[in-house]
Protein backbone atom coordinates (compact mmCIF):
# COMPACT_ATOMS: atom_id res chain seq x y z
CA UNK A 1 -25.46 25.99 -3.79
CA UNK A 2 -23.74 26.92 -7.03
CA UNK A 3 -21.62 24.74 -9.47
CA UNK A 4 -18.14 26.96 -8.73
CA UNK A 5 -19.11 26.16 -4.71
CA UNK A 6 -20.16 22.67 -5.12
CA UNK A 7 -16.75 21.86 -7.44
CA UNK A 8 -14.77 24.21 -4.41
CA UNK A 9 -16.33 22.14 -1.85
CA UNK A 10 -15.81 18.84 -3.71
CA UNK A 11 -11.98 20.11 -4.47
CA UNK A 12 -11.20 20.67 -0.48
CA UNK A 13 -12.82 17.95 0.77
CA UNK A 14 -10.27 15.65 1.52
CA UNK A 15 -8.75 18.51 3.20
CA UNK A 16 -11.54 19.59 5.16
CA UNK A 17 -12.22 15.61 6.64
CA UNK A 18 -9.23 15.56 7.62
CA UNK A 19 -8.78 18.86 9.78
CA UNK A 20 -12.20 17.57 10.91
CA UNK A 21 -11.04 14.80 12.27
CA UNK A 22 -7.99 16.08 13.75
CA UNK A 23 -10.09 18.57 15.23
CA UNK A 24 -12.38 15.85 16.64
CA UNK A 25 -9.74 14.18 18.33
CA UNK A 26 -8.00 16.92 19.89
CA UNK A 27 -11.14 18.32 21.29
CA UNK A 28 -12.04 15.20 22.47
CA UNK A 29 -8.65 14.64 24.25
CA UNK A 30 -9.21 17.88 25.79
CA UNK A 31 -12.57 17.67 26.56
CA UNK A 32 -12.96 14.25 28.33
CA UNK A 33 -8.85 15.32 29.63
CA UNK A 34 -7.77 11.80 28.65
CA UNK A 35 -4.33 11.14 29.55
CA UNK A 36 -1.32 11.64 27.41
CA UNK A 37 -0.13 8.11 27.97
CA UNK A 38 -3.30 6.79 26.78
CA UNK A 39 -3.96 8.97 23.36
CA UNK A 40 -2.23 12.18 23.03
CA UNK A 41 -4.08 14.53 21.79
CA UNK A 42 -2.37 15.92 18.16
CA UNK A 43 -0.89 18.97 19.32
CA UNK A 44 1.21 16.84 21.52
CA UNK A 45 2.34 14.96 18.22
CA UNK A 46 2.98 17.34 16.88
CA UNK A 47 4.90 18.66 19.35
CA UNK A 48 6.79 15.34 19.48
CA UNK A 49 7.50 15.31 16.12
CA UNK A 50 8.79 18.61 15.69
CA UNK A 51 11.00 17.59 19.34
CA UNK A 52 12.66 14.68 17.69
CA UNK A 53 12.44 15.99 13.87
CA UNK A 54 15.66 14.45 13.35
CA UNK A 55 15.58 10.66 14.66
CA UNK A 56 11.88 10.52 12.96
CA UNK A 57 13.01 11.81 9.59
CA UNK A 58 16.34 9.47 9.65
CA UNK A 59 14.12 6.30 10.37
CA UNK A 60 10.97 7.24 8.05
CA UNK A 61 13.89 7.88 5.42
CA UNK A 62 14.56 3.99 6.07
CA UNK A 63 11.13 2.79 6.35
CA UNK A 64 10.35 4.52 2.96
CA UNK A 65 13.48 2.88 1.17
CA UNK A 66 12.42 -0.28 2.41
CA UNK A 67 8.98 0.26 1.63
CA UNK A 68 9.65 0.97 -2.02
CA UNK A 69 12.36 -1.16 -2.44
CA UNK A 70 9.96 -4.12 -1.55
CA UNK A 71 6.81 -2.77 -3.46
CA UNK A 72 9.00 -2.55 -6.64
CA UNK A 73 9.59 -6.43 -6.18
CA UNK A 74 6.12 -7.06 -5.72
CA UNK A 75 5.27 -4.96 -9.07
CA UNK A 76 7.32 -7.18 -11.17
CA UNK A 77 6.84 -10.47 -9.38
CA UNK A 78 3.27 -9.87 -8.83
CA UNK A 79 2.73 -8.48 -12.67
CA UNK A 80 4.40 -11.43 -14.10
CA UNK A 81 2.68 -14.24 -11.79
CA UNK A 82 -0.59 -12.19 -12.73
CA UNK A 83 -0.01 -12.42 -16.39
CA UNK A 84 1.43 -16.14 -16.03
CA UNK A 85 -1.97 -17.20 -13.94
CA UNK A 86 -4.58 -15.21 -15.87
CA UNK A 87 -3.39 -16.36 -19.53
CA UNK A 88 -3.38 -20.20 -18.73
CA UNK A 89 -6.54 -21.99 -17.10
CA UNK A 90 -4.44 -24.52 -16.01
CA UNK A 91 -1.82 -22.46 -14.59
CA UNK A 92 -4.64 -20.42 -12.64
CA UNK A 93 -6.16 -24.04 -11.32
CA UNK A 94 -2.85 -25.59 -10.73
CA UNK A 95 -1.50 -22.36 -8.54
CA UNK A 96 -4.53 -20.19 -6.97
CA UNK A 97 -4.56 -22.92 -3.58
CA UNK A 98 -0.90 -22.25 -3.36
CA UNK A 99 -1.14 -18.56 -3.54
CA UNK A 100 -4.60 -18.81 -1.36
CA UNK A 101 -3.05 -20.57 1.36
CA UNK A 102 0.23 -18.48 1.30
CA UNK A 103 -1.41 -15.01 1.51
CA UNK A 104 -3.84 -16.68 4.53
CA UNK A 105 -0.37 -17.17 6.58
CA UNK A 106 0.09 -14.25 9.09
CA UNK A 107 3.22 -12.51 7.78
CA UNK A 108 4.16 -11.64 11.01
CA UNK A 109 4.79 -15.00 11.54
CA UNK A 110 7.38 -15.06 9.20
CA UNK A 111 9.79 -12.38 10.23
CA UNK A 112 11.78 -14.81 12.87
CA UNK A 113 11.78 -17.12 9.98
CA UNK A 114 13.68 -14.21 7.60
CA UNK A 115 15.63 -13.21 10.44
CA UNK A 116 16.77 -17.20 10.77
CA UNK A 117 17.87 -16.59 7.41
CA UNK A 118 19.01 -13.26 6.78
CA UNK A 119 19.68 -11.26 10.00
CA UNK A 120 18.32 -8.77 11.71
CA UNK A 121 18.50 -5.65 9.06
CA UNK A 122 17.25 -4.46 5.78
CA UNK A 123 16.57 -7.68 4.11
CA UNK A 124 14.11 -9.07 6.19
CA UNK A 125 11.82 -5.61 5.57
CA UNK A 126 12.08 -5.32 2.23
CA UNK A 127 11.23 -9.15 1.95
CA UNK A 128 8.34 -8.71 4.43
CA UNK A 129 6.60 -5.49 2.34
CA UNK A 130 7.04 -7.93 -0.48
CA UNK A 131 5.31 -10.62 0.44
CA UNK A 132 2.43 -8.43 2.01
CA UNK A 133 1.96 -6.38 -1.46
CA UNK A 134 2.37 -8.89 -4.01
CA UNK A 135 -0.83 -11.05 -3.58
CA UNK A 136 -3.26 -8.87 -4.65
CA UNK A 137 -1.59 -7.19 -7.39
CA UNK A 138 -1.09 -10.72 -9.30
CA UNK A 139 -4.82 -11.62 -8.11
CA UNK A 140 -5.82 -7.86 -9.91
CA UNK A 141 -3.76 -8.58 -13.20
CA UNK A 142 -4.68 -12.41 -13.47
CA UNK A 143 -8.41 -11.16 -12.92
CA UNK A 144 -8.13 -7.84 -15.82
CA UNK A 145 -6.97 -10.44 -18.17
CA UNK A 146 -9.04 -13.90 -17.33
CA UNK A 147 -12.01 -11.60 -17.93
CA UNK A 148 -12.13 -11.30 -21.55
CA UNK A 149 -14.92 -11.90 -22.90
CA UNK A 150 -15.06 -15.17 -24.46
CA UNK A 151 -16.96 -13.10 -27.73
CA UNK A 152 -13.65 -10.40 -28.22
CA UNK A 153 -11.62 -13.38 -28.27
CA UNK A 154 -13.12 -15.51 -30.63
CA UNK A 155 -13.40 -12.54 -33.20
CA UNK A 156 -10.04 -11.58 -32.58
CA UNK A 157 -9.15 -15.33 -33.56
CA UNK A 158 -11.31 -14.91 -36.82
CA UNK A 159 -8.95 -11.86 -37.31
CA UNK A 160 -5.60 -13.76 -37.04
CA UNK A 161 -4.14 -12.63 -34.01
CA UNK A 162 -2.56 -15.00 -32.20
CA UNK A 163 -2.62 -15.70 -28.47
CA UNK A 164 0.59 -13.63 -27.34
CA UNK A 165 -0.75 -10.90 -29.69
CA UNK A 166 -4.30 -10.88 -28.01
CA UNK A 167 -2.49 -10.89 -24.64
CA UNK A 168 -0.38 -7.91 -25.50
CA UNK A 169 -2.45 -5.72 -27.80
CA UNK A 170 -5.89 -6.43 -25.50
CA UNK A 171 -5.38 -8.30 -22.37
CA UNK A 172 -2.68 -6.20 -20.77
CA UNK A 173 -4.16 -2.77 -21.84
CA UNK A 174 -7.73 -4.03 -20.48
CA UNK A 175 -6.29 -5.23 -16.98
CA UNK A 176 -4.45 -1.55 -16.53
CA UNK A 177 -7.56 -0.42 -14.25
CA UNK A 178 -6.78 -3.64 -11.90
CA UNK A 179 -3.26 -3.54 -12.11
CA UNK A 180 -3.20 0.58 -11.03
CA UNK A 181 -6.19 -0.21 -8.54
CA UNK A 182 -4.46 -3.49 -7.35
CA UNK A 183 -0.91 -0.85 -6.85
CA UNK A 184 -3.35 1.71 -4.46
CA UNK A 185 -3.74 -1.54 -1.50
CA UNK A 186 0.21 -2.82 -2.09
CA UNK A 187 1.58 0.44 -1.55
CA UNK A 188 -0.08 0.75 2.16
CA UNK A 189 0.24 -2.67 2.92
CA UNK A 190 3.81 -2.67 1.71
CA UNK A 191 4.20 0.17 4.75
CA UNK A 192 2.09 -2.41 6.76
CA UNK A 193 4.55 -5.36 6.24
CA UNK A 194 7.72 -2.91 6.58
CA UNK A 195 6.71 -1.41 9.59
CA UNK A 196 5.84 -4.77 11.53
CA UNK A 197 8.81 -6.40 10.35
CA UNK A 198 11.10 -3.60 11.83
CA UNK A 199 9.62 -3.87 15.04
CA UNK A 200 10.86 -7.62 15.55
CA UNK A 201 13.98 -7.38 13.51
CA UNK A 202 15.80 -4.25 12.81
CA UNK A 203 17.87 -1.51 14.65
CA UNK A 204 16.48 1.13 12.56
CA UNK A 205 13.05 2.32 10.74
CA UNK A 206 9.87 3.85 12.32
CA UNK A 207 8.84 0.07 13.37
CA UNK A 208 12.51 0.30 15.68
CA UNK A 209 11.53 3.98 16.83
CA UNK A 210 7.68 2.87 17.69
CA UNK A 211 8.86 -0.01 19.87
CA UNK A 212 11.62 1.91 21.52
CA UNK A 213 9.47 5.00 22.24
CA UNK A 214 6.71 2.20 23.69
CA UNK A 215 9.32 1.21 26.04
CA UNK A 216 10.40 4.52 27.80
CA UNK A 217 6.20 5.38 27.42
CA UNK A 218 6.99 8.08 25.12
CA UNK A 219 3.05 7.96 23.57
CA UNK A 220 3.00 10.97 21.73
CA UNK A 221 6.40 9.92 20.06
CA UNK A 222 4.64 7.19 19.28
CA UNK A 223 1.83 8.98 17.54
CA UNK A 224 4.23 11.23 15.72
CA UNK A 225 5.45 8.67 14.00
CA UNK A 226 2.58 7.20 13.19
CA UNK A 227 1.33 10.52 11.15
CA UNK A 228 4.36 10.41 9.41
CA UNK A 229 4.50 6.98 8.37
CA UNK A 230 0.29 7.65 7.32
CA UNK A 231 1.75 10.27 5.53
CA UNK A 232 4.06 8.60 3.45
CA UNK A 233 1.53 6.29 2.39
CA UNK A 234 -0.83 9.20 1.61
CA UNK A 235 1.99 10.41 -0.59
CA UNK A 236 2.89 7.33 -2.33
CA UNK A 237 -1.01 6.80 -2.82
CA UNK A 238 -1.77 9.93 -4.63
CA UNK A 239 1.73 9.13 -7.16
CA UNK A 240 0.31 5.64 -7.81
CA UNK A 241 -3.63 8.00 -8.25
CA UNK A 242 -1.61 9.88 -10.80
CA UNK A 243 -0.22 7.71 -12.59
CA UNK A 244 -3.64 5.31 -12.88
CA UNK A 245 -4.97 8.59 -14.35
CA UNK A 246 -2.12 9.37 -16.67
CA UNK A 247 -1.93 5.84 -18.01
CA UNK A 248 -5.64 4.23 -17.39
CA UNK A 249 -7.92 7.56 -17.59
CA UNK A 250 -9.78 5.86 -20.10
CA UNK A 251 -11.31 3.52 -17.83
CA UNK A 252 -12.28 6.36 -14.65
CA UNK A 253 -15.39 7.24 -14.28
CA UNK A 254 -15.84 11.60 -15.17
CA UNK A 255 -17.10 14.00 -12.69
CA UNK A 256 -19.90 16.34 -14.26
């Protein structure tokens, strides 16, 4: 195989698993002739989708403002905490049970609780994708930065640079590569938290349109929105992809 093949191949390879798979299932649907109501095959999502283009795209329109609107809270919440935690020992004793224990609580099981408090709506969604996203970007940032080594620290000491001036000229710049890696997990589980909570308390969103479309055993409506909500967080993945490589290149590993 040649070197303009092998970087072709390498190039279209996300492209080419993923028509394989799609090509899997539908064959498979096909083959074994499993019922629609069980797994539609993805022509019949397809054919869903384009069917009920416009309720999908007016509820994925929702989900996605949701979505980002809680993932931006979790950015600055979780990059602050981070910072906060991984500067201070004590802090990072004193807080890491708290923040174990809270991330170990099913988040489901706290969308009645924002519902209690907010209504059924927006709020609780955003608040939901939140709380989903922000653990491990502060557990990413707190970990870049507790991770100097002991040796870079003590010389930059011996230098005069004080402690907010190591933190900002070397501890923040050396935890980019876990704060952008940390960003590639929040952004799907910030779908993940959005979606669920709009199945228990909202009137609108994909979550509302899966659960409604589950009731009158509309399955490949189901699936349809499914790909689109995978979609979006393939999307929103490759922007936070680009911008680890615009701002944290340094730290990727090159392709030969």
């Amino acid at each position: 195989m040649s070197k303009k093949t092998a970087t072709m191949l390498y190039r279209l390879s996300p492209w080419l698993a993923t028509l394989g798979f799609f090509l899997v299932w539908e064959i498979s649907c096909r083959l074994f002739a499993i019922p629609v109501f069980v797994l539609p095959a993805p022509t019949d999502a397809l054919a869903a989708l384009i069917k009920h283009i416009d309720g999908i795209w007016f509820n994925a329109q929702h989900t996605l403002l949701t979505t980002v609107c809680g993932f931006a809270v979790a950015i600055g919440f979780g990059l602050l905490l981070g910072i906060l935690v991984g500067a201070s020992p004590a802090m990072y004793r004193a807080l890491n049970p708290l923040l174990v224990g809270f991330n170990s609580v099913p988040k489901v099981a706290l969308v009645p609780i924002l519902v209690l408090w907010f209504g059924i709506g927006t709020v609780p969604a955003i608040i939901t994708a939140f709380l989903v996203a922000f653990f491990p970007i502060t557990v990413n940032v707190a970990t870049g930065i507790a991770t100097m080594e002991p040796e870079l620290r003590d010389v930059l000491r011996s230098l005069g640079a004080g402690r907010i001036a190591i933190l900002t000229k070397v501890g923040l710049p050396r935890s980019l590569p876990y704060f952008f890696a940390s960003l590639k997990v929040a952004i799907t589980l910030a779908f993940v938290g959005a979606v669920i909570s709009e199945t228990v308390a909202s009137n609108v969103g994909i979550g509302y349109l899966m659960m409604n479309a589950s009731a009158m055993f509309q399955v490949p409506l189901v699936f349809a929105a499914l790909l689109v909500t995978a979609a979006m967080g393939v999307v929103m993945y490759g922007i936070t992809a680009l911008l680890e490589r615009r701002y944290a290149g340094w730290a990727m590993r090159k392709r030969h």
